[in-house]
C-alpha atoms as a PDB file:
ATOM      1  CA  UNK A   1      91.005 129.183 166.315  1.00  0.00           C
ATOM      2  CA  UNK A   2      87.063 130.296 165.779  1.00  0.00           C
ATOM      3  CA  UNK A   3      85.255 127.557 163.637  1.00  0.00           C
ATOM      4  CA  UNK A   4      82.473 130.036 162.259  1.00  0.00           C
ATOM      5  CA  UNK A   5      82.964 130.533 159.072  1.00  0.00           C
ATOM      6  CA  UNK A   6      81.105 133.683 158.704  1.00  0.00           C
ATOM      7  CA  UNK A   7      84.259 135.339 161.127  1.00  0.00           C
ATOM      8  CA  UNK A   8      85.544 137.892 158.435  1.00  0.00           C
ATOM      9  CA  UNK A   9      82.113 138.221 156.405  1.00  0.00           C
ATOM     10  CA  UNK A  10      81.255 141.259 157.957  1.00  0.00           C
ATOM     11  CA  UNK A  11      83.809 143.498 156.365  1.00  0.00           C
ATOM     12  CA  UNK A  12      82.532 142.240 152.867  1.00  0.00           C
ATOM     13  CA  UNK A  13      79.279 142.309 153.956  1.00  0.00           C
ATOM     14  CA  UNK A  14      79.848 145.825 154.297  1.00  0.00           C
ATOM     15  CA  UNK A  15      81.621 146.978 151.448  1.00  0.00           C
ATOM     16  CA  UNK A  16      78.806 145.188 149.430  1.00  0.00           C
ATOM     17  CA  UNK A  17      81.692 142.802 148.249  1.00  0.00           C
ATOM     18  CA  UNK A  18      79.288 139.612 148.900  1.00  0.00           C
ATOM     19  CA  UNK A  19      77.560 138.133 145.851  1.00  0.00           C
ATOM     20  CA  UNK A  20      73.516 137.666 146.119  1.00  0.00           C
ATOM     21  CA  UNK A  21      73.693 133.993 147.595  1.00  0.00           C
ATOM     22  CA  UNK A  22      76.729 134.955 149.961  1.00  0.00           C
ATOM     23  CA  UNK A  23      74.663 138.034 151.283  1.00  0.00           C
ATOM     24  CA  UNK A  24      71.531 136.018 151.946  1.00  0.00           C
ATOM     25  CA  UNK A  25      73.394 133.505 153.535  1.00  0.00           C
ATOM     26  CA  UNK A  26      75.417 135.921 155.766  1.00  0.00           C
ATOM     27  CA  UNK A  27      71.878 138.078 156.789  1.00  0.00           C
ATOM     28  CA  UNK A  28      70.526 134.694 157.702  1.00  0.00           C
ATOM     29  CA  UNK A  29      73.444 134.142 160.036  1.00  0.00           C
ATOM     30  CA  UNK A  30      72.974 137.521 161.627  1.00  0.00           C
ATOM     31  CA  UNK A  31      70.145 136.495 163.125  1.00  0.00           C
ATOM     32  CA  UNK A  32      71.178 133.834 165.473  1.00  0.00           C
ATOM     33  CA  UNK A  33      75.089 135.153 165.596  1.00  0.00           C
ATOM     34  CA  UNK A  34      75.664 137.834 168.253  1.00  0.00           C
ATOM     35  CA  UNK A  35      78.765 138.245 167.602  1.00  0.00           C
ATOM     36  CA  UNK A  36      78.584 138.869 163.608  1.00  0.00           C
ATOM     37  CA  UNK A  37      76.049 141.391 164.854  1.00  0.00           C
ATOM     38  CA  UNK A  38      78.501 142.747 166.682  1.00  0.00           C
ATOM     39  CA  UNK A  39      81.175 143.162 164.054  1.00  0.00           C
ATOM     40  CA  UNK A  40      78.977 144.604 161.731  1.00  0.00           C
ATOM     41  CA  UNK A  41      77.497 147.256 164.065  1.00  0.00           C
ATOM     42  CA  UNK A  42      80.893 148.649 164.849  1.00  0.00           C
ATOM     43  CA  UNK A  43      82.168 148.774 161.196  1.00  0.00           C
ATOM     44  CA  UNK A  44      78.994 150.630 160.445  1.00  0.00           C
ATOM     45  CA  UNK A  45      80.249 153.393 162.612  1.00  0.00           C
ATOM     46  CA  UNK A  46      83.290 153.901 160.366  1.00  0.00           C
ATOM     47  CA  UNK A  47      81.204 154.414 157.177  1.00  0.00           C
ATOM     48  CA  UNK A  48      80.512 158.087 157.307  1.00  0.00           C
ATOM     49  CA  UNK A  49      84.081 158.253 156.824  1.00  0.00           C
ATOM     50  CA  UNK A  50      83.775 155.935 153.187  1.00  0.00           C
ATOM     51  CA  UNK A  51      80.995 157.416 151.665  1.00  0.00           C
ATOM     52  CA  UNK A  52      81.483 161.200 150.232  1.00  0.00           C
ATOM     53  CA  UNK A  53      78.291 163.139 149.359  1.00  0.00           C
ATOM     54  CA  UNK A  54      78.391 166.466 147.940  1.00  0.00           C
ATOM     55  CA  UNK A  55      75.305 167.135 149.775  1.00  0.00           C
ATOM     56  CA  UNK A  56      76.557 165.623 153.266  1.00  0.00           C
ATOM     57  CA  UNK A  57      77.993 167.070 155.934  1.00  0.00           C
ATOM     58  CA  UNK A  58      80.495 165.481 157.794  1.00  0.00           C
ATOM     59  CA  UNK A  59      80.940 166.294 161.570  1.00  0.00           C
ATOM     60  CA  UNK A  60      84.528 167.773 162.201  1.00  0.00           C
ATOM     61  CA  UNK A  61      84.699 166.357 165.438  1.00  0.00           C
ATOM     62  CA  UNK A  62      85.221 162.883 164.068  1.00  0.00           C
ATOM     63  CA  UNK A  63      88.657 162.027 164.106  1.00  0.00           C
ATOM     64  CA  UNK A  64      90.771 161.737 160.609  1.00  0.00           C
ATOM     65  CA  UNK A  65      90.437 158.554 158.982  1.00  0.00           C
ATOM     66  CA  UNK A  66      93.513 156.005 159.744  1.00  0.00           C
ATOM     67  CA  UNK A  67      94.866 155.232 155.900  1.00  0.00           C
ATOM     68  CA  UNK A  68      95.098 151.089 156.955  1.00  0.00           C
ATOM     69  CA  UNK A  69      91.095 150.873 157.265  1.00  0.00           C
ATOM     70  CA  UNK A  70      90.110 150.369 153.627  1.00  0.00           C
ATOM     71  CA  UNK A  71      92.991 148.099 152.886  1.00  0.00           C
ATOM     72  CA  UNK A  72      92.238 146.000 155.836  1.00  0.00           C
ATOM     73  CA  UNK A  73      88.557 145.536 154.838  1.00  0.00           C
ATOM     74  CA  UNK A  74      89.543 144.630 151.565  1.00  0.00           C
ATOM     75  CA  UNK A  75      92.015 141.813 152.426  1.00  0.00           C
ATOM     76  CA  UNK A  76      89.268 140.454 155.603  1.00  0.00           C
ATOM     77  CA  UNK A  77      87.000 140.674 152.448  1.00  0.00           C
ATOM     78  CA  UNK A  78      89.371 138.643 150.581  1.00  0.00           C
ATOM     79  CA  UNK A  79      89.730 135.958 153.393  1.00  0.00           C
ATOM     80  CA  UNK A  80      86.239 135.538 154.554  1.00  0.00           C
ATOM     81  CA  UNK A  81      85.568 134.822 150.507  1.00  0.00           C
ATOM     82  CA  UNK A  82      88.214 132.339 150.340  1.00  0.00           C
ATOM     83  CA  UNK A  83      87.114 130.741 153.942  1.00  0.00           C
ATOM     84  CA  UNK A  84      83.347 130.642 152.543  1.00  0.00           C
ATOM     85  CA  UNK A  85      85.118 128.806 148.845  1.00  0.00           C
ATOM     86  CA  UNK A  86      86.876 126.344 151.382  1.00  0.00           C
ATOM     87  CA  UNK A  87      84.023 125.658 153.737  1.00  0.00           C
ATOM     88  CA  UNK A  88      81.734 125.263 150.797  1.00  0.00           C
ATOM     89  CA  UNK A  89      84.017 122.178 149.120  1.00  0.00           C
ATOM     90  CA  UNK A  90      84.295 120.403 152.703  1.00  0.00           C
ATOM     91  CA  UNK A  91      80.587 120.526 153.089  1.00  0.00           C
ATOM     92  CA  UNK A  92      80.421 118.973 149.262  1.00  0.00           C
ATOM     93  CA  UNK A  93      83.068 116.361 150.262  1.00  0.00           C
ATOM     94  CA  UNK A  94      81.136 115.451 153.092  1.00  0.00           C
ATOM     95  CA  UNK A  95      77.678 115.212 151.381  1.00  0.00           C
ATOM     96  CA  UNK A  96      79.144 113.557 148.614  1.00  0.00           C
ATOM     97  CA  UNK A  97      80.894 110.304 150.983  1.00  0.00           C
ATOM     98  CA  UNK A  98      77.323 110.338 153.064  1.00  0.00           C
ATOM     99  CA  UNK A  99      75.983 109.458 149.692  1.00  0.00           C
ATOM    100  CA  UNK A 100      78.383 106.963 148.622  1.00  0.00           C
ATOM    101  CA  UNK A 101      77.993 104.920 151.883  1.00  0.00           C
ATOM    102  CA  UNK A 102      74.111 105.207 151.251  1.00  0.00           C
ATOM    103  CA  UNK A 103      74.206 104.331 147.839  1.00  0.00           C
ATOM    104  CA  UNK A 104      76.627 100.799 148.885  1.00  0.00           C
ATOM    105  CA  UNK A 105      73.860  99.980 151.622  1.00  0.00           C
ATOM    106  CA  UNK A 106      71.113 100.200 148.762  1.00  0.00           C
ATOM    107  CA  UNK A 107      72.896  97.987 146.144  1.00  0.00           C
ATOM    108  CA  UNK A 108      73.940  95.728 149.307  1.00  0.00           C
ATOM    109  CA  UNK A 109      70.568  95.176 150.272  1.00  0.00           C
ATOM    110  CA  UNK A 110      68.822  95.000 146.735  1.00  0.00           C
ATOM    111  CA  UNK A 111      71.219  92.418 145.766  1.00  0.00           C
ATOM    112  CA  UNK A 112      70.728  90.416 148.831  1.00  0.00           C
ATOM    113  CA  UNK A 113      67.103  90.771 148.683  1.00  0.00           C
ATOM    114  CA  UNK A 114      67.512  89.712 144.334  1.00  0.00           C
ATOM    115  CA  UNK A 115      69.479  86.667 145.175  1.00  0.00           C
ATOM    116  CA  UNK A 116      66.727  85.629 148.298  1.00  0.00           C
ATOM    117  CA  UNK A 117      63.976  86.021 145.503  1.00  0.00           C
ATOM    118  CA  UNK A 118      66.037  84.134 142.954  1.00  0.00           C
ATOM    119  CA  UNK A 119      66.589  81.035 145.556  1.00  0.00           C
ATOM    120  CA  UNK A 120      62.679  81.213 146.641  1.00  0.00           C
ATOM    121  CA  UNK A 121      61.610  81.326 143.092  1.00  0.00           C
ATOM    122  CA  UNK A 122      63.946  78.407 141.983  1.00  0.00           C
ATOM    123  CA  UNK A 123      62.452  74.977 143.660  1.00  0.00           C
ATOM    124  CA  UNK A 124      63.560  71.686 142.866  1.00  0.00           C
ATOM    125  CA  UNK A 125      61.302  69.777 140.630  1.00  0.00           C
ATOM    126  CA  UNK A 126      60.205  66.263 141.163  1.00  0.00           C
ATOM    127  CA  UNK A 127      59.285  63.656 138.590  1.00  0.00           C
ATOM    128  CA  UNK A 128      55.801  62.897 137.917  1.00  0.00           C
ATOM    129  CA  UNK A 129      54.271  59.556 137.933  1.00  0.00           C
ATOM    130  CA  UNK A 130      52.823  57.702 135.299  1.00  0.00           C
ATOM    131  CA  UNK A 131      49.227  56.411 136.318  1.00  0.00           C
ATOM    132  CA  UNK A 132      48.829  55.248 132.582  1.00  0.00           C
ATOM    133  CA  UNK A 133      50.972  54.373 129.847  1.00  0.00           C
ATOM    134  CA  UNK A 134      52.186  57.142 128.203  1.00  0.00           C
ATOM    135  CA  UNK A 135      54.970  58.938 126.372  1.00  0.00           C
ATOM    136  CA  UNK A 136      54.891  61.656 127.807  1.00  0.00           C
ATOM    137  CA  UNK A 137      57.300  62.142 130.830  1.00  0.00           C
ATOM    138  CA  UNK A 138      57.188  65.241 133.206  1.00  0.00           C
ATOM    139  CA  UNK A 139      58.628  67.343 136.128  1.00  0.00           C
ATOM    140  CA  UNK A 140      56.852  69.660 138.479  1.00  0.00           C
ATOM    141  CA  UNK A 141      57.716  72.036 141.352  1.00  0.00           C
ATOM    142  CA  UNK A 142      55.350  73.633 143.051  1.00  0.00           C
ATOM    143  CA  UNK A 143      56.168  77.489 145.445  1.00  0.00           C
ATOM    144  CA  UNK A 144      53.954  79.035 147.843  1.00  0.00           C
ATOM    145  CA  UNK A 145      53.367  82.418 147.303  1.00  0.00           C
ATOM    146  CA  UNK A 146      51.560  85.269 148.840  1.00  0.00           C
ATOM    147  CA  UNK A 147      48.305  84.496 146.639  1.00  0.00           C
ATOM    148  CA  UNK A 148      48.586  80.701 146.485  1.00  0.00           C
ATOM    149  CA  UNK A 149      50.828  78.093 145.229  1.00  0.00           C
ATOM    150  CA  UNK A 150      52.799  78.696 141.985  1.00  0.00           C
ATOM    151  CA  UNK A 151      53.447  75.369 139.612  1.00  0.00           C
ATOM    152  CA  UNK A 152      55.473  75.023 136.944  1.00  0.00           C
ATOM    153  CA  UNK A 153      55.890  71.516 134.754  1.00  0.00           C
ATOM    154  CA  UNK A 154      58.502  70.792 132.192  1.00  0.00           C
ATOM    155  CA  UNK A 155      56.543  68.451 130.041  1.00  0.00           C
ATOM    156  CA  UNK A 156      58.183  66.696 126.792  1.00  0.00           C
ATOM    157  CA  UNK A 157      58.329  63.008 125.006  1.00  0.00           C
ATOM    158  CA  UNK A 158      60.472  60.288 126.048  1.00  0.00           C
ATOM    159  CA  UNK A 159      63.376  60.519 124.218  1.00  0.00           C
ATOM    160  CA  UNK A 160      63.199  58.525 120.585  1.00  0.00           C
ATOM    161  CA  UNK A 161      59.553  58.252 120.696  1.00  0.00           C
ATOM    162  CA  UNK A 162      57.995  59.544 117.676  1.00  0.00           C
ATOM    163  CA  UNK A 163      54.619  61.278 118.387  1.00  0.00           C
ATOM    164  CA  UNK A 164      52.391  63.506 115.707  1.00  0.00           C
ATOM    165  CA  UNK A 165      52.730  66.764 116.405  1.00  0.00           C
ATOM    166  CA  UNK A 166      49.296  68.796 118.314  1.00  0.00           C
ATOM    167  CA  UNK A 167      48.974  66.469 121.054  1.00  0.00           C
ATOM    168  CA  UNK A 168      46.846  68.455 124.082  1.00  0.00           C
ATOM    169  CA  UNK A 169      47.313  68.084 127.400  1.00  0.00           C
ATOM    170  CA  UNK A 170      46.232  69.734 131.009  1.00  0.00           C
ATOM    171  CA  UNK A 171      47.187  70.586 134.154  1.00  0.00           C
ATOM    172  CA  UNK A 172      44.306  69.914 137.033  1.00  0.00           C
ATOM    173  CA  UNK A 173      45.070  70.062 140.455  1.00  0.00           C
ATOM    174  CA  UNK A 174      42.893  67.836 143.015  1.00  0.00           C
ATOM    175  CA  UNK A 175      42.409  69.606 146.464  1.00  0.00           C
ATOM    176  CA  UNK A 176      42.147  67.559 150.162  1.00  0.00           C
ATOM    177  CA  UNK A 177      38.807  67.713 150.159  1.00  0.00           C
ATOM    178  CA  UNK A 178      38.260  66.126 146.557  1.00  0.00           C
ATOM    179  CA  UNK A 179      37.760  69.161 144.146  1.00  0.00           C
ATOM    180  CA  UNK A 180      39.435  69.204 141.089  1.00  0.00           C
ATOM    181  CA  UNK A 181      40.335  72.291 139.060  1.00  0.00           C
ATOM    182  CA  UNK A 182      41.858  72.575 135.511  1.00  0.00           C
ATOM    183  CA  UNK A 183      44.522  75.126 135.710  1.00  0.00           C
ATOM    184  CA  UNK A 184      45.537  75.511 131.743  1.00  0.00           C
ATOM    185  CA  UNK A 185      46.764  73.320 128.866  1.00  0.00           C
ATOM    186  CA  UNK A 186      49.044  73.135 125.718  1.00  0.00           C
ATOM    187  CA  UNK A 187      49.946  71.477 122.793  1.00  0.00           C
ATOM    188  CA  UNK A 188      53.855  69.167 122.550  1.00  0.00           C
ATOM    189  CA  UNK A 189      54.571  70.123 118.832  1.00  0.00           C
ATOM    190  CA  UNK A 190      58.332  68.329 117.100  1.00  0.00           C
ATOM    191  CA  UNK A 191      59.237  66.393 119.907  1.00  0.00           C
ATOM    192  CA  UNK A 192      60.282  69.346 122.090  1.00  0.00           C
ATOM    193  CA  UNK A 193      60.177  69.795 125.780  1.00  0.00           C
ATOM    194  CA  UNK A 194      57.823  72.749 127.294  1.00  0.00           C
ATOM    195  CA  UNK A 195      57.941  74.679 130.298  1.00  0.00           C
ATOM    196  CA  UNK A 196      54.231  75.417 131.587  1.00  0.00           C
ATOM    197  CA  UNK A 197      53.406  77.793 134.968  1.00  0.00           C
ATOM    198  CA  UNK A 198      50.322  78.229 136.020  1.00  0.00           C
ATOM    199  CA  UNK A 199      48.798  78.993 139.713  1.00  0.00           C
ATOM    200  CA  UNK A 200      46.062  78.127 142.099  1.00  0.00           C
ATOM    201  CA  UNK A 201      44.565  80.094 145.368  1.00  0.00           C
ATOM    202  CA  UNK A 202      45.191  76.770 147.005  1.00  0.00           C
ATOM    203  CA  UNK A 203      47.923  76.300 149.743  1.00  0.00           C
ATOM    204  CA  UNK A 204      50.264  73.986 149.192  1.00  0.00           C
ATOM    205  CA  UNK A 205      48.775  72.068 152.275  1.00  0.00           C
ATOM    206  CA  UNK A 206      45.236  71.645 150.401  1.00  0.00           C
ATOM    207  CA  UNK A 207      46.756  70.309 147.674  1.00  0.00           C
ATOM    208  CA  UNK A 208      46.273  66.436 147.488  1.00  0.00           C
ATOM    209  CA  UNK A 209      47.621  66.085 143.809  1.00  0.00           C
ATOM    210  CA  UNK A 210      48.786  67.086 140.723  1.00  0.00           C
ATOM    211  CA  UNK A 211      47.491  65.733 137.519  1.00  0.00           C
ATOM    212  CA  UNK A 212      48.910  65.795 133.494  1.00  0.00           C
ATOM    213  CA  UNK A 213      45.847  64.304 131.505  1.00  0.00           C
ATOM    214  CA  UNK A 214      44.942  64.021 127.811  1.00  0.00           C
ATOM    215  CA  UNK A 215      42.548  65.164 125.057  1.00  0.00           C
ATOM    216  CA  UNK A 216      39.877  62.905 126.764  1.00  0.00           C
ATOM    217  CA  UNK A 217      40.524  63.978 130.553  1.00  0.00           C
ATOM    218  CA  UNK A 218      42.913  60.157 131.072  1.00  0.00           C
ATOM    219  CA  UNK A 219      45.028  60.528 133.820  1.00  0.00           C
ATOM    220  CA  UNK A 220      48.601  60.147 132.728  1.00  0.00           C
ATOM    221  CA  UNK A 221      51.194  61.672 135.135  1.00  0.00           C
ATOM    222  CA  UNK A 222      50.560  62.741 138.803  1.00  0.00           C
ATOM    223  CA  UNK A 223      52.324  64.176 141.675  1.00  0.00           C
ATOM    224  CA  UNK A 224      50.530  63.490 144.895  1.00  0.00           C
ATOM    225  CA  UNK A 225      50.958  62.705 148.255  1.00  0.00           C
ATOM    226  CA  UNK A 226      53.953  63.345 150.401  1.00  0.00           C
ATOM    227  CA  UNK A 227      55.287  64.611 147.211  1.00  0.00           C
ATOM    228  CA  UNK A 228      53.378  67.293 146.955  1.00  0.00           C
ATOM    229  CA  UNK A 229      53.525  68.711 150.606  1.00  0.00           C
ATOM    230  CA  UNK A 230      57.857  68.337 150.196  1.00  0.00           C
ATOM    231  CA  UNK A 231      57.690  71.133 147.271  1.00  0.00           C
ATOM    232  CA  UNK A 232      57.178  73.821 149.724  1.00  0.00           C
END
C-alpha cells in the first residue's frame, strides 16, 4: 500500500475541488513527485471532454466519453480529501507528543538545576565568637560565588537580656594579608533577631576573619581561622 499521501490528489486537483492551502500544498509536491506529475498529465487529456464551450470545437475523432469518469473523479476526490484530513491529525499527534517529551526534559532539568541552587545557596552557619563581653550572640555562613564570597549573619540578644533599643553594629571582614573592610551595618531594635547579607570581592581563601563590632569599632564577635576556610 503507497504511503504518499498526495496518491488520489490529482483528480481533485483537477476538478479544482482542492481548497487554497490543499492546492499549494499539492503544486509544491508536483515538483519533486514524478509520479503525481504523471497522474495529472494523463487526466488532463480527458478534460476536453468536461469542459463545453459554445465557442469550442471538439474533435470528432475523440472517442465518446465513458459515463464512470466523472463519478470516479469525484469519489478519488473524496478519498484523497479524507486521506489529507487523516494524515494531517497524525502529523498533529506526532508534533504534539515531541512536545510533551520536550516540555518533561525542561521542567526535569529546571527543577534539578532549582534544587542544586537552593542546596548551594543554603550553607550551614557557624557560631561566632565572643572576643569581648557582649550580649549580643551571632551566626555566620559564608558562600563563594562567581563575584566573591557571599555572608550572611543572624545577629540578635541573648535571650532575657534587656538591651535599649538602636544599638549599631558592623560587619568588617579582615583579609590574609591584614586589610580590613567594613561591609555594612544595622541597628537590633525590641530584642529581635536580624538576618544581615552582605558580600565582598574576596575569596573565601583571603579571608582571615570575620568581625561583629560596635558603635565605637570594639571587637565583639569573630569568625576566623579554620572556621572561616570550612564555610566554603
Amino acid at each position: 500500500m503507497s504511503t504518499d499521501p498526495y496518491e488520489l490528489v490529482d483528480a481533485a486537483y483537477l476538478l479544482g475541488a482542492l481548497s487554497p492551502d490543499e492546492r499549494l500544498a499539492f503544486e509544491a509536491h508536483l515538483q519533486g513527485c514524478e509520479a503525481c506529475r504523471a497522474r495529472v498529465d494523463a487526466g488532463r487529456s480527458v478534460f476536453p471532454y468536461l469542459i463545453a464551450s459554445e465557442e469550442a470545437d471538439l474533435d470528432e475523432t475523440y472517442p465518446p466519453l465513458p459515463d464512470t469518469i466523472l463519478p470516479r473523479l469525484l469519489a478519488e476526490s473524496r478519498r484523497a480529501s479524507r486521506r489529507m484530513r487523516t494524515a494531517s491529525f497524525a502529523l498533529g499527534a506526532v508534533a504534539a507528543s515531541v512536545l510533551a517529551v520536550v516540555l518533561a526534559v525542561v521542567l526535569a532539568v529546571v527543577l534539578a538545576v532549582v534544587l542544586a541552587t537552593q542546596h548551594q545557596t543554603s550553607p550551614p552557619a557557624q557560631a561566632m565568637v565572643a572576643v569581648h563581653p557582649t550580649a549580643v550572640n551571632a551566626t555566620a555562613s559564608l558562600r563563594q560565588t562567581p563575584w566573591g564570597t557571599e555572608i550572611t549573619v543572624n545577629c540578635g540578644y541573648t535571650h532575657g537580656v534587656a538591651i535599649p533599643a538602636g544599638y549599631r553594629y558592623a560587619l568588617s571582614v579582615r583579609s590574609t594579608t591584614g586589610a580590613t573592610s567594613q561591609l555594612g551595618s544595622w541597628q537590633l531594635n525590641d530584642g529581635r533577631s536580624i538576618a544581615f547579607s552582605a558580600g565582598t570581592a574576596l575569596p573565601i581563601s583571603q579571608i582571615q576573619a570575620i568581625d561583629i563590632t560596635d558603635s565605637d569599632g570594639t571587637a565583639l564577635l569573630e569568625l576566623s581561622g579554620s572556621a572561616v576556610s570550612q564555610r566554603g
